[in-house]
Protein backbone atom coordinates (compact mmCIF):
# COMPACT_ATOMS: atom_id res chain seq x y z
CA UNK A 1 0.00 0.00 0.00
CA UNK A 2 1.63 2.82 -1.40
CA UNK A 3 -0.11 6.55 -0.58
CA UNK A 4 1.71 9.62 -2.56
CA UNK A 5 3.40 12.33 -0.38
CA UNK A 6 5.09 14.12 -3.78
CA UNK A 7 2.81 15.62 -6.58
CA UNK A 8 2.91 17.35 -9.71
CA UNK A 9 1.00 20.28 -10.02
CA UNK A 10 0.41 21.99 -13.01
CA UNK A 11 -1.50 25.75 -12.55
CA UNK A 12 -2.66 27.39 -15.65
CA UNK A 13 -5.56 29.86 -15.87
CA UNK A 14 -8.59 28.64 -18.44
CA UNK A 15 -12.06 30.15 -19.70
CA UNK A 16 -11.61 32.78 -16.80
CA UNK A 17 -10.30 30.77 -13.67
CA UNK A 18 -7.16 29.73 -12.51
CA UNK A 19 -6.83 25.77 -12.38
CA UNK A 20 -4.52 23.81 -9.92
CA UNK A 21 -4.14 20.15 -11.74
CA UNK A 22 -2.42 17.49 -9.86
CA UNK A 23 -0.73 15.17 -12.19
CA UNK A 24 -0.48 12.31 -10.21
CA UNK A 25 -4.06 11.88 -9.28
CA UNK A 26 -5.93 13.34 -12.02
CA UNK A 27 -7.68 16.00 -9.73
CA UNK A 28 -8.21 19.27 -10.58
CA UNK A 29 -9.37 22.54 -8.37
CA UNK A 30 -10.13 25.59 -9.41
CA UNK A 31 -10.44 29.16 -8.09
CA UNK A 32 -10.35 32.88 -8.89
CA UNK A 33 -6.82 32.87 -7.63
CA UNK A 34 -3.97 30.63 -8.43
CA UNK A 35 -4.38 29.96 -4.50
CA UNK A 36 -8.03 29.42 -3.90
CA UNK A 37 -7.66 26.87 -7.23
CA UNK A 38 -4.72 24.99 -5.00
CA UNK A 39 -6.71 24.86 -1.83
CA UNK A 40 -9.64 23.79 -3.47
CA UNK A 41 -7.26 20.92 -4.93
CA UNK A 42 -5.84 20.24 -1.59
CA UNK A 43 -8.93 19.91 -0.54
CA UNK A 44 -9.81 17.48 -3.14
CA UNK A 45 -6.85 15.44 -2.51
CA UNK A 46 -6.96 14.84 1.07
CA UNK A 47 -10.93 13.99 0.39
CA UNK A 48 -9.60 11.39 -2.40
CA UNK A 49 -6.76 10.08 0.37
CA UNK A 50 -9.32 9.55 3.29
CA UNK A 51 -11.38 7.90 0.62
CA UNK A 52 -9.14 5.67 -0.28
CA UNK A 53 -7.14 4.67 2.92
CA UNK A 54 -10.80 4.47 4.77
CA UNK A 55 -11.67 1.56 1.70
CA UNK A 56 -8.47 -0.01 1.15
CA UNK A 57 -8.27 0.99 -2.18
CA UNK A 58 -4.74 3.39 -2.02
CA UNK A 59 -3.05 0.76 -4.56
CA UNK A 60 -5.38 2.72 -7.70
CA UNK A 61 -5.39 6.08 -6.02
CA UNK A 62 -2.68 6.92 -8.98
CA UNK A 63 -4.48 8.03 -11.84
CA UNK A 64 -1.85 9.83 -14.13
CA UNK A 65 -3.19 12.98 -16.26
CA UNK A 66 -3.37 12.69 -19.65
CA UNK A 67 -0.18 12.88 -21.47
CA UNK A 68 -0.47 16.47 -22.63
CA UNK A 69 -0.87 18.21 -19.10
CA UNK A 70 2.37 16.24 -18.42
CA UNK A 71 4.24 17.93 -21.27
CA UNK A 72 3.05 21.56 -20.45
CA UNK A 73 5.73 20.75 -18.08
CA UNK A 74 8.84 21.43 -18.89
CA UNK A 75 7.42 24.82 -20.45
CA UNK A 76 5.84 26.35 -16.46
CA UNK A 77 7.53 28.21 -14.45
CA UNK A 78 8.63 26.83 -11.09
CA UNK A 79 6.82 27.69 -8.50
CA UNK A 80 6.39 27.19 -4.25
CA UNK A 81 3.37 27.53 -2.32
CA UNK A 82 4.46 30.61 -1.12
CA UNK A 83 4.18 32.39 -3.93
CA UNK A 84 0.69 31.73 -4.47
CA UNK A 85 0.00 34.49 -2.81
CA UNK A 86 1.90 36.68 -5.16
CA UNK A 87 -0.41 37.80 -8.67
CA UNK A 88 0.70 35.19 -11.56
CA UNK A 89 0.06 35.71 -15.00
CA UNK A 90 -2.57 34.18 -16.33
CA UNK A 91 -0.76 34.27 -19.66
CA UNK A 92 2.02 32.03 -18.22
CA UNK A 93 1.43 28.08 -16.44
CA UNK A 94 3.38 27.32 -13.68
CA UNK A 95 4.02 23.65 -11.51
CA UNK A 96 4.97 22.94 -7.97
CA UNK A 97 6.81 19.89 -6.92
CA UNK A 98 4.70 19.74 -3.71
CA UNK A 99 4.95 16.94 -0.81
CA UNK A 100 1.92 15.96 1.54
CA UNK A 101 2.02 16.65 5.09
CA UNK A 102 1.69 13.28 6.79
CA UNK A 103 -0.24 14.57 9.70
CA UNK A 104 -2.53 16.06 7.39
CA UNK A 105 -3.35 12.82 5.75
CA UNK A 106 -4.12 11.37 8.72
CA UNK A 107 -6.12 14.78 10.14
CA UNK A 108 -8.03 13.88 6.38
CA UNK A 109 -8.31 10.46 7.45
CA UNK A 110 -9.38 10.49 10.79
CA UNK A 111 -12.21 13.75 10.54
CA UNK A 112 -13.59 12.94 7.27
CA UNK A 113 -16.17 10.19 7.17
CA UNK A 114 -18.39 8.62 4.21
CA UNK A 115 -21.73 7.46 5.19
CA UNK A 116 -23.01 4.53 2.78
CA UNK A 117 -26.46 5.20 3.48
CA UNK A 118 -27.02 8.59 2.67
């Protein structure tokens, strides 16, 4: 059982909102800001990690992007989380190598809950 702590993340801004694509998983959020689309994707991937530790199903949580996402690439700027906070251009895409906080995996794991019967 293998759960990813590094990601890809590609940010470009698309028909009027910024987008924050993690590569790995496939998941995309988006946002008005380059940093409400990344905490919208956080969001998404913790919800995805719960998810799949909670089912025992971690082993097909890696769901690789199509190929062209991964090729935009090598052409974005470089980019930390800190400076998310700065204005980007939406004319440019930028990634982030990011890692995964372990204890907020398991904050994801252990406060978020899927009820069957709903």
């Amino acid at each position: 059982m293998r759960i990813p702590d590094l990601l890809w993340v590609l940010l470009y801004f698309e028909d009027g909102v910024w987008n924050a694509h993690a590569l790995d998983l496939d998941l995309v959020g988006s946002g008005a800001t380059a940093s409400e689309a990344w905490e919208e994707l956080k969001d998404a991937i913790f919800t995805q990690l719960a998810f799949a530790i909670q089912n025992a199903l971690v082993d097909s949580i890696e769901r690789p992007a199509p190929k062209d996402y991964w090729a935009r690439l090598k052409d974005a700027e470089g980019l930390s989380e800190l400076d998310l906070v700065k204005g980007l251009d939406p004319k440019r895409e930028y990634s982030m190598f990011v890692r995964l906080d372990d204890k907020e995996i398991h904050r994801a794991v252990t406060e978020t809950t899927f009820d069957r019967h709903a």
